[in-house]
Protein backbone atom coordinates (compact mmCIF):
# COMPACT_ATOMS: atom_id res chain seq x y z
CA UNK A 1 68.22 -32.27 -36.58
CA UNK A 2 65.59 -33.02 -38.95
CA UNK A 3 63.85 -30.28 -41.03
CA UNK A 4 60.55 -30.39 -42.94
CA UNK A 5 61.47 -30.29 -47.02
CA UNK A 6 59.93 -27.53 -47.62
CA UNK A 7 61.15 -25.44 -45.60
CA UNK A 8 64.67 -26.87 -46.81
CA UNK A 9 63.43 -26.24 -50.35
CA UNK A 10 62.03 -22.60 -49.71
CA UNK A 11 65.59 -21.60 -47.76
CA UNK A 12 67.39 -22.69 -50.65
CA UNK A 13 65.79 -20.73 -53.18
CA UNK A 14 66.42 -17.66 -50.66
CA UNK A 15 70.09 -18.20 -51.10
CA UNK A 16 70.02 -18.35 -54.62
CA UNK A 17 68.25 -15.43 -55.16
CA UNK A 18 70.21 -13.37 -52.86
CA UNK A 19 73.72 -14.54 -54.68
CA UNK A 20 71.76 -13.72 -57.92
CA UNK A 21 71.51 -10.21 -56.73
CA UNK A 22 74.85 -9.44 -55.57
CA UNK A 23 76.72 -10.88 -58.67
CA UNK A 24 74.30 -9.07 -61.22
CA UNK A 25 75.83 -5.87 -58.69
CA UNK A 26 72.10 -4.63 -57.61
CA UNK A 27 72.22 -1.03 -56.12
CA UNK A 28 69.31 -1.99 -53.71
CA UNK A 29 68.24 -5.52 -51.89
CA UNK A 30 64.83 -7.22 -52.11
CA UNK A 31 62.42 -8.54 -49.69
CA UNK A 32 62.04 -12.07 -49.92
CA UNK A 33 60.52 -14.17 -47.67
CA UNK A 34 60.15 -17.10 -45.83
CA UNK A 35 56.57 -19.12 -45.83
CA UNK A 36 56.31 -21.53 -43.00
CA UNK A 37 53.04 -23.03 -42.78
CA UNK A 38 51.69 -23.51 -39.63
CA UNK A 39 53.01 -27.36 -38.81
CA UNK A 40 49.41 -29.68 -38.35
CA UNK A 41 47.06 -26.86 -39.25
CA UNK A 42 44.38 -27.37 -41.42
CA UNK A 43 44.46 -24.39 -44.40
CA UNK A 44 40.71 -24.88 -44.85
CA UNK A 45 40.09 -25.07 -41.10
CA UNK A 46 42.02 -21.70 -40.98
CA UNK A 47 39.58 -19.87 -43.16
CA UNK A 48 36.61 -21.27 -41.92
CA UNK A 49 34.56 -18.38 -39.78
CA UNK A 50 32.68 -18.97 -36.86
CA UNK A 51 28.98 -19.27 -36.86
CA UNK A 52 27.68 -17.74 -34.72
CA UNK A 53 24.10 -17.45 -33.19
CA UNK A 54 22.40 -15.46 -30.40
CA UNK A 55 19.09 -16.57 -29.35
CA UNK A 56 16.38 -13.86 -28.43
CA UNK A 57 14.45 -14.13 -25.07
CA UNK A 58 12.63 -12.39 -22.67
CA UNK A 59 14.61 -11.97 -19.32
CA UNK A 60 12.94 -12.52 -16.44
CA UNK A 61 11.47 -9.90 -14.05
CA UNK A 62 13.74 -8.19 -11.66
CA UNK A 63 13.00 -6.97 -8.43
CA UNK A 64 14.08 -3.58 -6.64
CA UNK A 65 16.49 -4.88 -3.98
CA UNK A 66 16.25 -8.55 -4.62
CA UNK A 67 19.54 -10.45 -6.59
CA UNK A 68 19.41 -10.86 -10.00
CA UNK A 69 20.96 -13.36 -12.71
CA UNK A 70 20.46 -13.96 -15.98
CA UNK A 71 22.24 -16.28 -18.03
CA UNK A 72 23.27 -15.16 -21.74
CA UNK A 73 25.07 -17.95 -22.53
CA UNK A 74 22.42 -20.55 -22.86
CA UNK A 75 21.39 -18.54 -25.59
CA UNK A 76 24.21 -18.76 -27.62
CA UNK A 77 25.25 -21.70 -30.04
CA UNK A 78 28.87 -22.04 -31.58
CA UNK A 79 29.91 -23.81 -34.88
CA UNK A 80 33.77 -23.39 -35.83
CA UNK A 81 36.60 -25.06 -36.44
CA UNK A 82 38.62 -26.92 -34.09
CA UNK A 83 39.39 -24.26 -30.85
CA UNK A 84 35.82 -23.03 -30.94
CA UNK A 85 35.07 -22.87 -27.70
CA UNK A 86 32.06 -20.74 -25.31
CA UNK A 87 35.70 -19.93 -23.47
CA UNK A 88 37.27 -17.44 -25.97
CA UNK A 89 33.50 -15.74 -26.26
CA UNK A 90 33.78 -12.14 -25.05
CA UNK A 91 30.46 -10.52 -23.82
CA UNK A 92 29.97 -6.57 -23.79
CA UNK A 93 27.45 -3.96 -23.94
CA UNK A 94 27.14 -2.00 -27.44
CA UNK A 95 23.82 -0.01 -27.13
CA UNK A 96 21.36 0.96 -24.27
CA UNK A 97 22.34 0.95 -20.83
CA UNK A 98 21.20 -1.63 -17.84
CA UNK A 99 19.18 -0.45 -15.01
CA UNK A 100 20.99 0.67 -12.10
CA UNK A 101 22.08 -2.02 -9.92
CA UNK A 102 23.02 -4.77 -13.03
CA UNK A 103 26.02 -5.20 -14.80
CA UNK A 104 27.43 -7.56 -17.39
CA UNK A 105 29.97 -10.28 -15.93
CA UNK A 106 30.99 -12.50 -18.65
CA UNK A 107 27.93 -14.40 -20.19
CA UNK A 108 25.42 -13.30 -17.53
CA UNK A 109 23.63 -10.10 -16.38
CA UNK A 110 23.80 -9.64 -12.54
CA UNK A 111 23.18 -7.75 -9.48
CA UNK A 112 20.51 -6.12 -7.23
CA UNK A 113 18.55 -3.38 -8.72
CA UNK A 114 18.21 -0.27 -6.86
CA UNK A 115 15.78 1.85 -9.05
CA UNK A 116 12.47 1.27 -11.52
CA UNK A 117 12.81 0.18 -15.16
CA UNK A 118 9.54 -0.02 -17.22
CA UNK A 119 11.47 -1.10 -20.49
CA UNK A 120 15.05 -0.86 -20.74
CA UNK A 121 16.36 -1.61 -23.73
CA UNK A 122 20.05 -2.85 -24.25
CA UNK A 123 21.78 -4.29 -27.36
CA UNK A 124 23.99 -7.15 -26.01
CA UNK A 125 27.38 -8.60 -28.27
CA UNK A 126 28.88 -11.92 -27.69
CA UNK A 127 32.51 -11.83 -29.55
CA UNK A 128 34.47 -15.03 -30.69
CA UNK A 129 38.34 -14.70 -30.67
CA UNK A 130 40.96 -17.01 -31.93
CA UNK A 131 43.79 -17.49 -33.94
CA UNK A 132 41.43 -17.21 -36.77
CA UNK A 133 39.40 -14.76 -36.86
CA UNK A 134 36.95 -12.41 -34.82
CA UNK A 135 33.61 -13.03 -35.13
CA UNK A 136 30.24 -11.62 -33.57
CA UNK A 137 26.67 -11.27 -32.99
CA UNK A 138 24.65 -9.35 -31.45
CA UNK A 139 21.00 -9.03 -29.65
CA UNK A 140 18.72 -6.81 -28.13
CA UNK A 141 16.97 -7.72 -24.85
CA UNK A 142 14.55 -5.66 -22.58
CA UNK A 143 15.10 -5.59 -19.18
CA UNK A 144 12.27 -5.00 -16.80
CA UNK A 145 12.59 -3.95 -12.81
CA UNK A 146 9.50 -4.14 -10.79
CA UNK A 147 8.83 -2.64 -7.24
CA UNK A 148 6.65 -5.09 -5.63
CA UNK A 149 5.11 -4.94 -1.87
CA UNK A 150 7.27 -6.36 0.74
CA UNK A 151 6.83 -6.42 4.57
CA UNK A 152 9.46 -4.24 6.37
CA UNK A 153 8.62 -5.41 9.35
CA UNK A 154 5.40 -3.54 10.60
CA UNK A 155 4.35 -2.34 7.57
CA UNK A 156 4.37 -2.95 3.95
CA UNK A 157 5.27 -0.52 0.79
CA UNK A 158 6.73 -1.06 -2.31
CA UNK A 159 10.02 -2.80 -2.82
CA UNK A 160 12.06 0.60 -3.62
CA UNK A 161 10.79 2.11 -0.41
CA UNK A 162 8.15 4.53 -1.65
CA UNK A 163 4.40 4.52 -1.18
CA UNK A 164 1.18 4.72 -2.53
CA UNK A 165 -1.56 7.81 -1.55
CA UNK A 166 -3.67 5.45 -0.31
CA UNK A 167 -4.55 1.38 0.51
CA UNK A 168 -6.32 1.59 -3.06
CA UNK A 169 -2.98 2.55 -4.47
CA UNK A 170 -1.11 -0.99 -3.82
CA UNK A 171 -3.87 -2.56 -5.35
CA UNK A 172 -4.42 -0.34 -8.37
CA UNK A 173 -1.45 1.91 -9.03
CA UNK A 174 -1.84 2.51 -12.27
CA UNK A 175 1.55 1.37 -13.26
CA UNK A 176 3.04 -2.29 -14.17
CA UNK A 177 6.58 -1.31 -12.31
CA UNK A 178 4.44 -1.02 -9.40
CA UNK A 179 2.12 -4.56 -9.47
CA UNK A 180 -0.03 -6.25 -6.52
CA UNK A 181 2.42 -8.45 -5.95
CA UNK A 182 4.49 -10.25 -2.98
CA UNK A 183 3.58 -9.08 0.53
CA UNK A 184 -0.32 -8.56 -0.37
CA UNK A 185 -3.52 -8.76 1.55
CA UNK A 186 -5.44 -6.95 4.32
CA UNK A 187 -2.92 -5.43 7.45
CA UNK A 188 -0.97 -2.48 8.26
CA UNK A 189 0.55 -0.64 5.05
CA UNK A 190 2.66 2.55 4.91
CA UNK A 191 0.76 5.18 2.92
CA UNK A 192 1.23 9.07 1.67
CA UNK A 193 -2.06 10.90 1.01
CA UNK A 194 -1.33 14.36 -0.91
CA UNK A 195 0.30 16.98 1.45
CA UNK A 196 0.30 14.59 4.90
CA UNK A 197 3.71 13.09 5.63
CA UNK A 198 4.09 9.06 5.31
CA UNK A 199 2.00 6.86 8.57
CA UNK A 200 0.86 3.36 8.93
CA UNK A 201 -2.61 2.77 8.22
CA UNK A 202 -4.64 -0.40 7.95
CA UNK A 203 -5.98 -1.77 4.60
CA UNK A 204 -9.06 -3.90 4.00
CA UNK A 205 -7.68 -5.52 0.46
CA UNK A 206 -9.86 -8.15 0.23
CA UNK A 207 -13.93 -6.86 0.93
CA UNK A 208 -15.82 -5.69 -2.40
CA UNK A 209 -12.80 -5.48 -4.51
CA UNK A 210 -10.19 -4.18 -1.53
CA UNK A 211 -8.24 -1.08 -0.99
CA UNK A 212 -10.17 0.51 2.11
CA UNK A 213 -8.00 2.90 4.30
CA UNK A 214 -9.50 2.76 7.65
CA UNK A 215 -9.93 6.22 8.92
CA UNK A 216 -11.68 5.55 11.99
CA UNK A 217 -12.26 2.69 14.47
CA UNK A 218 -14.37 3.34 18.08
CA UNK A 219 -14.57 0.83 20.77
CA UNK A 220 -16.78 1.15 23.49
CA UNK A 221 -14.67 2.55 26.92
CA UNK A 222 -12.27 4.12 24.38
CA UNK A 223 -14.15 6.25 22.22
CA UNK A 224 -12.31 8.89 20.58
CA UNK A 225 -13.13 12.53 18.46
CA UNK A 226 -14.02 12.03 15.01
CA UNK A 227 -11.71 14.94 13.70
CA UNK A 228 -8.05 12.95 14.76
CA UNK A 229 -6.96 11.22 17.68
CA UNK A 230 -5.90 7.80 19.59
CA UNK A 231 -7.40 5.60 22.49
CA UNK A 232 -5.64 2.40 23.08
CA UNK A 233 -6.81 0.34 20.24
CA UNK A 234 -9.40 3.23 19.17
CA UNK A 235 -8.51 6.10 16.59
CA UNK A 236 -9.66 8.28 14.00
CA UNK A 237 -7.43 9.93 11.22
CA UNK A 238 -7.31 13.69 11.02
CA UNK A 239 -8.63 15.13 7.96
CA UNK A 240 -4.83 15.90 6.66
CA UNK A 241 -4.24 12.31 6.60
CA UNK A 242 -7.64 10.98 4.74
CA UNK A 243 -7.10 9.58 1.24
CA UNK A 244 -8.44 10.64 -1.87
CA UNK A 245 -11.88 9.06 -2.38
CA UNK A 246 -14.64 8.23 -4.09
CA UNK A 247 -16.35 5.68 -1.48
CA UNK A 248 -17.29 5.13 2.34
CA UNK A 249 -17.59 1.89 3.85
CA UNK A 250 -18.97 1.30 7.83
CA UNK A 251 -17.76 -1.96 8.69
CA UNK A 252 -16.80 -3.67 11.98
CA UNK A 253 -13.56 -4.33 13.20
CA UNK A 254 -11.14 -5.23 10.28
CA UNK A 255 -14.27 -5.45 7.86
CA UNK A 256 -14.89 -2.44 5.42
CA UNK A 257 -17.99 -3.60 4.58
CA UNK A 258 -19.64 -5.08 6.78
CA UNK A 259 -22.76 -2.99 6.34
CA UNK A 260 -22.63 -1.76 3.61
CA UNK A 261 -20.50 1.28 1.35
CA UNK A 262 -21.91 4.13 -0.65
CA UNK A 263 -20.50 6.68 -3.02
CA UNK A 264 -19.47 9.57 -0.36
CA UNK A 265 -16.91 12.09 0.31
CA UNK A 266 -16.48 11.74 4.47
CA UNK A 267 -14.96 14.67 6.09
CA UNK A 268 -13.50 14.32 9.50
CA UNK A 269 -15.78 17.06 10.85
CA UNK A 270 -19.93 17.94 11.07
CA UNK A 271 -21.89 15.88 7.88
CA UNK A 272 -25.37 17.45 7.27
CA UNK A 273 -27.87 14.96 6.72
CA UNK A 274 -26.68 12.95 2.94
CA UNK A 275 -28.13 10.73 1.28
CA UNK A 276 -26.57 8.17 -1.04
CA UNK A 277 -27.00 4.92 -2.25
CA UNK A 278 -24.72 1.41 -2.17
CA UNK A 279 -23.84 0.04 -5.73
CA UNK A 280 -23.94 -3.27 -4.00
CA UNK A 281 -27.08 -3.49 -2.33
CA UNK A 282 -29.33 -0.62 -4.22
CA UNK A 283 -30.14 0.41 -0.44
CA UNK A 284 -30.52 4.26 0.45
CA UNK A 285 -29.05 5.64 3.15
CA UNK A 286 -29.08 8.49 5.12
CA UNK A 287 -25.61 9.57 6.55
CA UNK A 288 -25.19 12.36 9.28
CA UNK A 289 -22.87 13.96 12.53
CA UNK A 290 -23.13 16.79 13.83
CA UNK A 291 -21.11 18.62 17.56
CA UNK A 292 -24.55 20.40 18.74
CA UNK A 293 -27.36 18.23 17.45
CA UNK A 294 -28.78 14.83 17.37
CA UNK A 295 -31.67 12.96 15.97
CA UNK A 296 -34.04 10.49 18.01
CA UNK A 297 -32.78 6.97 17.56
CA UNK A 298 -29.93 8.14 15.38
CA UNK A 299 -32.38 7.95 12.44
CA UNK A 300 -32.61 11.10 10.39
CA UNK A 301 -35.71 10.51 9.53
CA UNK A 302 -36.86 10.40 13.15
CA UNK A 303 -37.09 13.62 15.45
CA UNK A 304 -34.51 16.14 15.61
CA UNK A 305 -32.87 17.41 18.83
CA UNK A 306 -31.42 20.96 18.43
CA UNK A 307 -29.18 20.57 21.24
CA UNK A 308 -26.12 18.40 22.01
CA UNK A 309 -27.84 16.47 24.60
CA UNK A 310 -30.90 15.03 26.35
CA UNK A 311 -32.15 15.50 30.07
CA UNK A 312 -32.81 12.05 31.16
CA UNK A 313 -34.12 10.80 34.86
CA UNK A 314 -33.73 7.00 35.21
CA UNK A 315 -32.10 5.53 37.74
CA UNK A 316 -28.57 4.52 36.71
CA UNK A 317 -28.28 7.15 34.52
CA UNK A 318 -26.80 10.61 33.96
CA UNK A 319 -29.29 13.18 34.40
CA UNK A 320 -27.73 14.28 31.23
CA UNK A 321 -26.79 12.17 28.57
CA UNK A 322 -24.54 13.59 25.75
CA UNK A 323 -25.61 11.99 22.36
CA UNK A 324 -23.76 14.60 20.07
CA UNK A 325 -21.23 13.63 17.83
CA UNK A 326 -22.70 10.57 16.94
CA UNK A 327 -21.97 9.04 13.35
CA UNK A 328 -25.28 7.68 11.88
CA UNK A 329 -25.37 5.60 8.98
CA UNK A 330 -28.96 4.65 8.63
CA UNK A 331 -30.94 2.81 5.87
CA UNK A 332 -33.31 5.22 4.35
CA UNK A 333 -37.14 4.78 4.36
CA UNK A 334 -36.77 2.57 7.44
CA UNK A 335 -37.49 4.07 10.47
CA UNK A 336 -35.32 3.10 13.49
CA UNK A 337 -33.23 0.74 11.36
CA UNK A 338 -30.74 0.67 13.51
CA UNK A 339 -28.06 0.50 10.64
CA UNK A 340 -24.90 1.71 11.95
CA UNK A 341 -24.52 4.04 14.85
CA UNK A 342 -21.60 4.80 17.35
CA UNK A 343 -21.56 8.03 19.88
CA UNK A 344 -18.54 8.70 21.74
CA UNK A 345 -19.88 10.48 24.21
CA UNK A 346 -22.49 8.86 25.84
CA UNK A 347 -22.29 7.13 29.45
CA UNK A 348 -22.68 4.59 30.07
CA UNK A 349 -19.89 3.66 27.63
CA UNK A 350 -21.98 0.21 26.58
CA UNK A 351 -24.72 2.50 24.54
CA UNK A 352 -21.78 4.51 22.66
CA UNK A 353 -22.49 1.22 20.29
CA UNK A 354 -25.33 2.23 19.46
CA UNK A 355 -26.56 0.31 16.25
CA UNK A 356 -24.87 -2.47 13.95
CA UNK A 357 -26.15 -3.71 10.89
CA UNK A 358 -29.92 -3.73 11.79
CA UNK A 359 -30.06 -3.84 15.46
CA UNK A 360 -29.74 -1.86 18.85
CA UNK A 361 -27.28 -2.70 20.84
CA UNK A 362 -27.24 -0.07 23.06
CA UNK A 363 -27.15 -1.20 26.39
CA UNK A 364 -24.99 -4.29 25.72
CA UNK A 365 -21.32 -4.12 26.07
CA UNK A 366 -19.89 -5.09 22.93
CA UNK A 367 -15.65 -5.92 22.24
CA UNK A 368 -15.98 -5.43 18.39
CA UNK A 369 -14.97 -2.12 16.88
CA UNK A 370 -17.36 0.67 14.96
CA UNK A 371 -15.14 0.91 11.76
CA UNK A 372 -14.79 4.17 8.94
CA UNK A 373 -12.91 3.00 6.02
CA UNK A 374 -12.72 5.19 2.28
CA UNK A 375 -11.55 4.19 -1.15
């Protein structure tokens, strides 16, 4: 068997010392030891520490519900001796915690969020071990989880399953966790007005800056009451259920503003004669319903009937034609301008369309809707 010379040498000089203590009759024995170097190691290598360096970054968005990765180990850079390796590089969490949903797996940040982080803050620590030494760095990283709208079949909400007050409130909710992103535009969103339980409503988010709730929508043949209530395609939110506004748009169909919109608070029942006028056209209008009056051409400028109807003898016609209840939206200092008008309880059903943007249609059977929308 051969043996390396010094470790003959070293064994040797054990001996001799030991036989050096016993004949000089010591009471007690040393410790002496052995030194075997480490055979085809480099002593400099040895001492050499890792370097070590941990890149900063900005992760990338996550999404409530949606997977997640992100990759810490393209952000780190070795330079060691020989056995330096991204292998022996242990990853862990030293301050903050990740949002629910994400955990650390080796070099990379995964999962699927289930809840809202505005700015989560975590300290991350990538570890080197070897025969060496231990070495480590560390960086912080903010981790961001958005809730963006998604179609759940039927309807849209936010990603985390909540929802806004109001159409408005997808578009400006007042919070970056909560963007107008992903599922976006006009159609049926889920919505939660103060004290009325969630419902479906349809959203205008694209006419004069979007986020119209449509509370109303009358079709001749199917006309419904103003103060809540369903027809086939026709309907009209109850008061409960109308959003927060500022603003009231008469439209047509899936329009909000068709006409025209004005700064108004509409109520789901009786509206004394108002006046207000559109920051988009500088027009004047007069606004007005009531359940036991009407006014002559639906113009309140034009003569006013105290009672909900009007005796009428023409051939074809009731002798009694109800034209309470009808919602007038009328250009002011125009008479008979035939601006928007739609009464839901006149017969024959074509003149509950009464008036569209400028002219009479009453008379004509028309397939488009009378439309109500608020922001």
């Amino acid at each position: 068997m051969r043996t390396h010379p010094s470790v003959s040498f070293r064994l040797a000089a054990t001996t001799l010392a030991c036989a050096a203590a016993l004949t000089a009759g010591v009471s007690h024995a040393e410790n002496y030891f052995a030194v075997l170097p480490l055979l085809g190691a480099d002593a400099s290598q040895a001492k050499r520490p890792v370097k070590m360096v941990l890149a900063s970054a900005t992760p990338p968005t996550a999404t409530v519900g949606v997977p997640y990765s992100f990759n810490l180990g393209a952000l780190l850079s070795l330079d060691g001796p020989e056995g330096t390796s991204p292998a022996n590089v242990r990853w862990s969490v030293v301050s903050g915690e990740l949002p629910r949903g994400l955990e650390l797996v080796g070099n990379e940040v995964v999962g699927t969020p289930t809840e809202l982080a505005p700015d989560r803050q975590v300290v991350i620590q990538a570890e080197h071990v070897s025969g060496y030494s231990t070495d480590s760095v560390t960086m912080g990283y903010s981790f961001f989880v958005s809730a963006p709208i998604v179609d759940f079949g039927g309807y849209r909400a936010w990603a985390d399953g909540t929802f806004a007050q109001s159409c408005e409130g997808y578009i400006r909710s007042g919070s970056d966790v909560r963007p107008y992103q992903g599922a976006t535009g006009s159609g049926v969103y889920r919505i939660s007005p103060p004290g009325a339980a969630p419902f479906d409503a349809y959203c205008d988010q694209v006419s004069d800056g979007g986020g119209w709730t449509r509370v109303a929508l009358q079709y001749e043949g199917t006309p419904v009451l103003w103060t809540g209530q369903s027809n086939d395609r026709a309907y009209s939110l109850p008061q409960a259920q109308i959003p927060p506004h500022t603003y009231t748009g008469f439209g047509k169909d899936e329009v909000a503003t068709y006409v025209d919109f004005v700064p108004f608070q509409y109520t789901a029942g009786d509206i004394p004669v108002t006046s207000a006028t559109s920051p988009k056209t500088g027009k004047s209008y007069d606004i007005f319903r009531s359940f036991g009056s009407w006014f002559q051409n639906h113009d309140p400028e034009d003569t006013y009937h105290s009672q909900p109807y009007e005796t009428y003898n023409r051939p074809g016609f009731p002798s009694i034609i109800y034209w309470n209840d009808t919602l007038t939206f009328d250009e002011h200092g125009k008479l008979a301008a035939f601006t928007w008008a739609f009464s839901p309880n006149v017969l024959p059903t074509s003149y509950q369309g009464y008036a569209m943007n400028g002219m009479s249609v009453g008379g004509v059977t028309d397939a488009s809707g009378w439309s109500v929308w608020v922001k």
